[in-house]
Every structure is written in C-alpha cells, then in structure tokens.
N, C-alpha and C. Protein backbone atom coordinates (compact mmCIF):
# COMPACT_ATOMS: atom_id res chain seq x y z
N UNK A 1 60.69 12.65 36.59
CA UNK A 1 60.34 13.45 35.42
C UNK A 1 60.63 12.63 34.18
N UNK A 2 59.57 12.46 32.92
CA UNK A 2 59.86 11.76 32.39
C UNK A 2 60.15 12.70 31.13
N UNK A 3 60.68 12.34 30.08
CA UNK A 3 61.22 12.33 28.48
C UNK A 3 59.65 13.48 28.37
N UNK A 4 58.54 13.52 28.75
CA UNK A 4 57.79 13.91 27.86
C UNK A 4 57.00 15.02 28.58
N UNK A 5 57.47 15.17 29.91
CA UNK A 5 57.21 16.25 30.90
C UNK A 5 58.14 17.20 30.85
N UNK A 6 59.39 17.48 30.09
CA UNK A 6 60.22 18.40 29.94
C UNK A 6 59.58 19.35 29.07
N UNK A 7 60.05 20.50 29.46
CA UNK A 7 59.89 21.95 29.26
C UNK A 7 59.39 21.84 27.45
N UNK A 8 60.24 21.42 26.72
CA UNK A 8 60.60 20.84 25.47
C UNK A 8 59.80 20.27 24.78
N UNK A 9 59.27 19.57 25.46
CA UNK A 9 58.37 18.16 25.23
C UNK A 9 57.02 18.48 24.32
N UNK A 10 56.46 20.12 24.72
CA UNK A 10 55.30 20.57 24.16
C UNK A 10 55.57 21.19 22.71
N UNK A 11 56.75 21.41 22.70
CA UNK A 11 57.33 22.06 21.50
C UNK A 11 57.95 21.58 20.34
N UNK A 12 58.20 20.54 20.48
CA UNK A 12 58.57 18.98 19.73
C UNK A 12 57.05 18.47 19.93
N UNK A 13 56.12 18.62 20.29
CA UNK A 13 54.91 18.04 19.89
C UNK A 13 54.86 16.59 20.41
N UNK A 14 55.54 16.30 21.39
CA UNK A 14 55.13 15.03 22.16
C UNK A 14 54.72 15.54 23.24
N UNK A 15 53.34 16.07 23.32
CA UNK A 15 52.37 16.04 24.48
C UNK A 15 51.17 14.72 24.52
N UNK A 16 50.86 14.17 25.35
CA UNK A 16 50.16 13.36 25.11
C UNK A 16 49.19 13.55 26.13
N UNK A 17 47.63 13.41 25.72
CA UNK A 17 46.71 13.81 26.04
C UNK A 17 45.58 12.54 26.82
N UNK A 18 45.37 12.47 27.53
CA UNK A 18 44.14 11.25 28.26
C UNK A 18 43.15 11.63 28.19
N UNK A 19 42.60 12.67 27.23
CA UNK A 19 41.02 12.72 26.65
C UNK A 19 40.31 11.47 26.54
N UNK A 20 40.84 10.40 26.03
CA UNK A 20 40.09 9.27 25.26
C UNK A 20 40.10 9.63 24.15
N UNK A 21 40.38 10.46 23.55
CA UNK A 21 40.69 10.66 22.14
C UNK A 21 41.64 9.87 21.63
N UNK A 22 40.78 8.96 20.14
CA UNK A 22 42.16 8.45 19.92
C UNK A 22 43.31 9.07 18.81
N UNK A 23 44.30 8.73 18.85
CA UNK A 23 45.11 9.48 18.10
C UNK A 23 46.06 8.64 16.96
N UNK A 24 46.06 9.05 15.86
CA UNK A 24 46.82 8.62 14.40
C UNK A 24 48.09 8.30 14.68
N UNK A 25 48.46 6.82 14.11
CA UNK A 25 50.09 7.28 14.14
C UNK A 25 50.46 7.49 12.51
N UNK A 26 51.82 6.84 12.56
CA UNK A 26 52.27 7.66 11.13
C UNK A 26 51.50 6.91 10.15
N UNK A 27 51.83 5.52 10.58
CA UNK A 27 51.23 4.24 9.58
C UNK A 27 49.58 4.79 9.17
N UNK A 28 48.59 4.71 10.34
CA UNK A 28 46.83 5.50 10.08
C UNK A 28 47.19 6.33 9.04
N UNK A 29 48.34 7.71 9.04
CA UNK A 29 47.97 8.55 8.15
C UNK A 29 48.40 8.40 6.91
N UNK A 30 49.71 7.38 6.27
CA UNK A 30 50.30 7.21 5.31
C UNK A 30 49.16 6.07 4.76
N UNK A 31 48.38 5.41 5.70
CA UNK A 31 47.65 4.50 5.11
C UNK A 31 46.18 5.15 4.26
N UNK A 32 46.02 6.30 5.15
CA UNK A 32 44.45 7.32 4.73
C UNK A 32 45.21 7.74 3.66
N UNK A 33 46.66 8.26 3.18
CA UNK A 33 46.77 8.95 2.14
C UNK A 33 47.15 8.33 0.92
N UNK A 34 47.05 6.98 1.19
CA UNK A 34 47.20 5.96 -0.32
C UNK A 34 46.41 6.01 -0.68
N UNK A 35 45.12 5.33 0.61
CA UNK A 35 43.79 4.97 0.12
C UNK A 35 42.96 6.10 -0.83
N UNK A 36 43.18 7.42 0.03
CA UNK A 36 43.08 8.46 -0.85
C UNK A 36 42.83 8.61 -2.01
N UNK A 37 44.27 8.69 -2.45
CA UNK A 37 45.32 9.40 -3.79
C UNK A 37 44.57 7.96 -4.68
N UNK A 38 44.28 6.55 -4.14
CA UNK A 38 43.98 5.66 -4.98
C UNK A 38 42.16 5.92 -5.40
N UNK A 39 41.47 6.18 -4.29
CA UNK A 39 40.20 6.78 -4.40
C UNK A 39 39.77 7.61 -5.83
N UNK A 40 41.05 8.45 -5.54
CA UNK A 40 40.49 9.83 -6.64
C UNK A 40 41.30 9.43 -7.86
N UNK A 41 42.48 8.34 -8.03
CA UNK A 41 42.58 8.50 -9.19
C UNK A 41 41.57 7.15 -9.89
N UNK A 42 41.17 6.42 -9.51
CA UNK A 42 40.61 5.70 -10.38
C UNK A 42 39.23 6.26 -10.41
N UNK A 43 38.43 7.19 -10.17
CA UNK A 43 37.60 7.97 -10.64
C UNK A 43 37.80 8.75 -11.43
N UNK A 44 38.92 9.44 -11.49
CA UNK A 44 39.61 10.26 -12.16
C UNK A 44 39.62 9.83 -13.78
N UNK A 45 40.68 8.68 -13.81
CA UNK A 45 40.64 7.86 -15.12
C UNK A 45 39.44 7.08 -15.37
N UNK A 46 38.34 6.58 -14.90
CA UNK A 46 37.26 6.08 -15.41
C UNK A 46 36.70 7.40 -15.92
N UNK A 47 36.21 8.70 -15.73
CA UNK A 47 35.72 9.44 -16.55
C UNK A 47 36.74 9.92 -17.70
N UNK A 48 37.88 10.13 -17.66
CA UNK A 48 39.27 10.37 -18.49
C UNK A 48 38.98 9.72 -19.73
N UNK A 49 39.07 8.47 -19.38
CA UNK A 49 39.15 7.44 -20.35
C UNK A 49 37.90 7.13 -21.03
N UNK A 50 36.76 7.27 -20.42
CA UNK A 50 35.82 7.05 -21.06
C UNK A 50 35.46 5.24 -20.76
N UNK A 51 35.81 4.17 -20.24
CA UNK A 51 35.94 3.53 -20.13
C UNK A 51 34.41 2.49 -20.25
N UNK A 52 33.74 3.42 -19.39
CA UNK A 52 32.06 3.04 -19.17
C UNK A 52 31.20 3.88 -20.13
N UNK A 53 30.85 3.52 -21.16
CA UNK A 53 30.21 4.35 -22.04
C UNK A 53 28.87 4.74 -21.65
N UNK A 54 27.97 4.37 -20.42
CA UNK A 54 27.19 4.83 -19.34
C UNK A 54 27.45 5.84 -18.59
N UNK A 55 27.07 7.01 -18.94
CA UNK A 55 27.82 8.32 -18.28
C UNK A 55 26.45 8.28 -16.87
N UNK A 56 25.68 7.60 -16.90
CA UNK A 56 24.95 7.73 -15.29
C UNK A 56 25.90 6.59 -14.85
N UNK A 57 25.91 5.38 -15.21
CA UNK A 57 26.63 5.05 -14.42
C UNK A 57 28.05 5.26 -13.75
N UNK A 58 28.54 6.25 -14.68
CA UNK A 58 30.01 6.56 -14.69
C UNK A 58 29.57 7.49 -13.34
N UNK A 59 28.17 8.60 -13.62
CA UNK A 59 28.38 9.27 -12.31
C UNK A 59 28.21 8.58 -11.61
N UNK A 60 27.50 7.38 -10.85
CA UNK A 60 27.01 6.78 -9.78
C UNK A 60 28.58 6.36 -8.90
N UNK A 61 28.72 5.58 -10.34
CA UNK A 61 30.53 4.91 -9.57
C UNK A 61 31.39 5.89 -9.04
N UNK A 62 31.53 7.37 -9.57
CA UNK A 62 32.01 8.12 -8.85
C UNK A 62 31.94 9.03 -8.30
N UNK A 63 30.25 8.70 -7.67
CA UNK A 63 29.69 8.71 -6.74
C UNK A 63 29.77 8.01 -4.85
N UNK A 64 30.02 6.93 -5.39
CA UNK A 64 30.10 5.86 -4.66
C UNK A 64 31.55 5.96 -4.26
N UNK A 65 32.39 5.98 -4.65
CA UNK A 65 34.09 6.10 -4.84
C UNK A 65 34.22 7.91 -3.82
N UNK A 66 33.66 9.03 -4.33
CA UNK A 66 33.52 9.86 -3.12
C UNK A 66 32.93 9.41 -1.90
N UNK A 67 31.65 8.94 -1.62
CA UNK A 67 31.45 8.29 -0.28
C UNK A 67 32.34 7.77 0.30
N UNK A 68 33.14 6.95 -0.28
CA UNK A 68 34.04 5.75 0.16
C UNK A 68 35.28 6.59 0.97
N UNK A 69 35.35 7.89 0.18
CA UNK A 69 36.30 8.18 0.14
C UNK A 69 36.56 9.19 1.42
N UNK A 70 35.68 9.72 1.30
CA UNK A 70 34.78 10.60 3.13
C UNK A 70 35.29 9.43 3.86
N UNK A 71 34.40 8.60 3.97
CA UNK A 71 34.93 7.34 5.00
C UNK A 71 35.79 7.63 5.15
N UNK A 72 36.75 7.19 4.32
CA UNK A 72 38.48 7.34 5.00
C UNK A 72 38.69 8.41 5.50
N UNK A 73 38.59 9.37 5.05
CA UNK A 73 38.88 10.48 5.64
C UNK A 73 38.90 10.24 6.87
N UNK A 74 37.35 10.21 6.99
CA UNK A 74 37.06 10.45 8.57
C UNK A 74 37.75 9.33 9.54
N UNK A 75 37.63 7.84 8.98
CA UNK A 75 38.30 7.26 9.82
C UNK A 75 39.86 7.32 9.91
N UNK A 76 40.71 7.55 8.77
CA UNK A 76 41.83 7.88 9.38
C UNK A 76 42.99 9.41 9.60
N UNK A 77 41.87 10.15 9.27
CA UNK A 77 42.38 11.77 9.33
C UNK A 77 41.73 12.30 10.82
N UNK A 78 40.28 12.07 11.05
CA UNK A 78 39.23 12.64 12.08
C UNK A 78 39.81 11.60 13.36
N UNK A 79 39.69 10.22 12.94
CA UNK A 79 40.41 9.09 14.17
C UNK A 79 38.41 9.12 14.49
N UNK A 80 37.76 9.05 13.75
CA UNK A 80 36.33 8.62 14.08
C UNK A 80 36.10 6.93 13.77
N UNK A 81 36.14 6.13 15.13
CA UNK A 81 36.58 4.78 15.55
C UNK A 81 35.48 4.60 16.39
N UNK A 82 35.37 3.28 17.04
CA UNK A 82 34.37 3.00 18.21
C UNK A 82 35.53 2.94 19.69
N UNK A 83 36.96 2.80 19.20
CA UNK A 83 37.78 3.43 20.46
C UNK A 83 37.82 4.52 21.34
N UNK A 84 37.31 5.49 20.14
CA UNK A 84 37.48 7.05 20.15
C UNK A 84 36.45 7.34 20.88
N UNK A 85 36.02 8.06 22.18
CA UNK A 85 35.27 8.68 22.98
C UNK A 85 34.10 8.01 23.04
N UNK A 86 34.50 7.13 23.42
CA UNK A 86 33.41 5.76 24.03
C UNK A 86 32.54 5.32 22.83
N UNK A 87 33.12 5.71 21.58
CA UNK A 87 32.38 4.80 20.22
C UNK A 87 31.41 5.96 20.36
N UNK A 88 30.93 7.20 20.98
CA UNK A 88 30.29 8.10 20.20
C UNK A 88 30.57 8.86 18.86
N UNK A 89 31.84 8.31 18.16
CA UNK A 89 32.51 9.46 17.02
C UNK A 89 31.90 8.61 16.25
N UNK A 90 31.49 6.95 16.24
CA UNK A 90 31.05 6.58 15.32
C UNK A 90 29.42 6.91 14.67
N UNK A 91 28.52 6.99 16.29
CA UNK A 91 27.19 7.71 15.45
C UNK A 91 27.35 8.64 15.06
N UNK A 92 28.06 9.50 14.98
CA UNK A 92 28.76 11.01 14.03
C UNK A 92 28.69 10.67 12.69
N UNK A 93 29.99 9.58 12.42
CA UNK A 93 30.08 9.03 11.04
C UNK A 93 29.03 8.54 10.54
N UNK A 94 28.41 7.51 11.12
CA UNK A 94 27.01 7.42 10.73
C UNK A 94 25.92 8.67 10.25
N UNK A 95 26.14 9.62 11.25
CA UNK A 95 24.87 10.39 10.71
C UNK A 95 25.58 11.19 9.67
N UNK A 96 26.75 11.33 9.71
CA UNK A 96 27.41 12.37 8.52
C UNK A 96 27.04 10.86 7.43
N UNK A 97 27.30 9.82 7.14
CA UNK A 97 27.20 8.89 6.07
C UNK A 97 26.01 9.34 5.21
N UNK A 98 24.77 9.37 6.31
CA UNK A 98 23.06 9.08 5.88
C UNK A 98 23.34 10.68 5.37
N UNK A 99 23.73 11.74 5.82
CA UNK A 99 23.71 13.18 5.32
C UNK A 99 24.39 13.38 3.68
N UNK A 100 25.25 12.45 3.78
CA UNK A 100 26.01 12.44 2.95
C UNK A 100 25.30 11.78 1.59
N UNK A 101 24.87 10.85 1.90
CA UNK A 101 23.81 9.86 1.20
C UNK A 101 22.59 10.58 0.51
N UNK A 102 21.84 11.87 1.18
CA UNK A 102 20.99 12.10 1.32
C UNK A 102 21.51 13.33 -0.09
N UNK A 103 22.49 13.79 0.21
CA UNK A 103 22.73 14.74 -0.50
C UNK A 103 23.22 14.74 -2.15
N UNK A 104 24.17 13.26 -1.93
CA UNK A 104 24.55 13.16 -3.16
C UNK A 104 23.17 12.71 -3.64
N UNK A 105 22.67 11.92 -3.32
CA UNK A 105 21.47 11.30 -4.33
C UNK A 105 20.32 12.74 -4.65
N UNK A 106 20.22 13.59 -3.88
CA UNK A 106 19.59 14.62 -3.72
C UNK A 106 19.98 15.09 -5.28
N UNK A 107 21.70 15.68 -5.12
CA UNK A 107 21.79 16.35 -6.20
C UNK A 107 21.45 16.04 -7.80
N UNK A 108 22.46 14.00 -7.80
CA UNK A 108 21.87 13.93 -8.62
C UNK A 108 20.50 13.63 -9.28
N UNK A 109 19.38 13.71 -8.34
CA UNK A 109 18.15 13.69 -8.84
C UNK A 109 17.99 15.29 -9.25
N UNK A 110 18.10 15.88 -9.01
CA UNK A 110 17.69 17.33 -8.95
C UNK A 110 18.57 17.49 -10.62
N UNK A 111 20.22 17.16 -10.77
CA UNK A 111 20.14 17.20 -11.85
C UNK A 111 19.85 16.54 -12.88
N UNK A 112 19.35 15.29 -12.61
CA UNK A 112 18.83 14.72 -14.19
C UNK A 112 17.18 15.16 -14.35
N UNK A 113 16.72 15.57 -13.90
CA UNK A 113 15.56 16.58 -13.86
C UNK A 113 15.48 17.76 -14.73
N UNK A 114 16.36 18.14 -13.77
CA UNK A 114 17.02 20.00 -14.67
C UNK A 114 17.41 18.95 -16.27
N UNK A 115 18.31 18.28 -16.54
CA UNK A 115 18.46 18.75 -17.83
C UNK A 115 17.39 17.59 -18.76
N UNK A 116 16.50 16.95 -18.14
CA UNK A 116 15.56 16.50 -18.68
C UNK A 116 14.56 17.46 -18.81
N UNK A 117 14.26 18.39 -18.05
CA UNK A 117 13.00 19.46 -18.58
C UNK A 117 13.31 20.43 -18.84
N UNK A 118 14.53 20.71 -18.52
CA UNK A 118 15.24 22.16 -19.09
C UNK A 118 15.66 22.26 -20.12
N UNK A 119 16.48 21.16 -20.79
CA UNK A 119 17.63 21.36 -21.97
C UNK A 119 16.66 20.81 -22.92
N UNK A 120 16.86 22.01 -24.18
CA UNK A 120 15.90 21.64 -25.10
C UNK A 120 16.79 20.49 -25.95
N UNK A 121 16.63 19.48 -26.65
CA UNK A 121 17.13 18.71 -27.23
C UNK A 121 18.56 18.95 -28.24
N UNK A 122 19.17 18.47 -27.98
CA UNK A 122 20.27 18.67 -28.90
C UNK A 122 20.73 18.29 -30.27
N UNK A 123 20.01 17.94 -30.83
CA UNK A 123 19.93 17.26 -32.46
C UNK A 123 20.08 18.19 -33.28
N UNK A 124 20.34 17.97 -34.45
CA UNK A 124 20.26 19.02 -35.39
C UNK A 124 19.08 19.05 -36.16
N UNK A 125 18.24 17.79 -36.19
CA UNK A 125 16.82 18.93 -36.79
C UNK A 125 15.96 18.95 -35.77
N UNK A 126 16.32 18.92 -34.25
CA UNK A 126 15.08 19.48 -33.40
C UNK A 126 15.18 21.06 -33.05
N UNK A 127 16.98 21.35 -33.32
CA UNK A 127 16.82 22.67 -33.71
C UNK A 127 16.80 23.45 -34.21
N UNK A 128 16.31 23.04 -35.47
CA UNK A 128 15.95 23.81 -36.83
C UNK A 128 14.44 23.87 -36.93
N UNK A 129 13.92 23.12 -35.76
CA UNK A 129 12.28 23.54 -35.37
C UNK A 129 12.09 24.31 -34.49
N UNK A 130 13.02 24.76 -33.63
CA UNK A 130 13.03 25.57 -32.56
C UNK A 130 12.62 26.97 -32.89
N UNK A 131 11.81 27.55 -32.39
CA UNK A 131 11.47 29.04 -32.99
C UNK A 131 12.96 29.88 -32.19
C-alpha cells in the first residue's frame, strides 16, 4: 500500500489519475499567473497612459495582447499541450484560436462601421448644421 492509496490520500487531494491527462504543477500555474497579471497590465497602461496616440492601433495591440493571453490560459490553466490526450487538446486550441480570431476581428469591424455610419460627426459647426 502506498502513501497515495490511503484512505486519506483522496482528501488531501493526492489522487493521481492515468487518464493521459496532463496535469499542472505549482511552477505551470505560478508561471500562467505572471504571464497573466503581466498580459493585462501592460494593456492596461498602454490605454491609461495614452502612450500610442493611434487609438486603432492601441485597440489592435490590445487586441493581440488578449489573444496572447487566452493562449496562456489555455496552455497553462486547461494543460491544452500535444502531451495531453494524444495532442488532441491541441486541435481544440487551434480551433478555439481561429474562433477566437474570427471574432475579435469580427467585432472590431462591425464596430468601426457602426460609428463610421452611425455617429453623426462631432465638431462644433457640423452640429450647428444638424437639424
């Protein structure tokens, strides 16, 4: 009987499983939660600050910086690897990537649209012509 077959063992949370699943240790998750916390704040302060006076590009970059940031997630919160269940978790990530891809660019086309044909101009004498 070993250390991890005792009665105990499930309740202290050292069960260990031969799914093929692979599993996080502490380092994977302290490492997903730097990468993180570093993800969102330098998006954070590039719009804060104003830094890029290109507000499309400001969205694109943190744009790109959320993608990035899914990634991690998934690879070190989900454990979606080519280890992990015979490298099928990775066409997952993949198709969640292209979904992901599909959507952000989706939105922001959809909104620079909307406020290109929607928003009437903002000047002060285009709206003093405005009926």
């Amino acid at each position: 009987m070993t250390a991890h077959d005792t009665p105990n063992a499930a309740a202290h949370g050292d069960t260990h499983h031969d799914d093929g699943a692979a599993h996080g240790s502490r380092r994977d998750y302290i490492v997903g939660f730097v990468l993180s916390v570093i993800l969102t704040a330098i998006p954070f302060w590039l719009v804060m600050s104003g830094t890029i006076e290109n507000k499309q590009v400001t969205a694109f970059i943190v744009m790109a910086f959320a993608l990035v940031q899914i990634v991690v997630h998934m690879v070190y919160f989900l454990h979606m690897n080519s280890k992990s269940e015979g490298g099928w978790t990775v066409m997952a990530m993949i198709f969640t990537v292209i979904v992901i891809v599909i959507a952000l660019s989706g939105s922001l086309w959809v909104m620079y649209h909307l406020n290109t044909n929607m928003m009437p101009t903002m000047s002060p004498e285009a709206m003093k012509n405005m009926p």
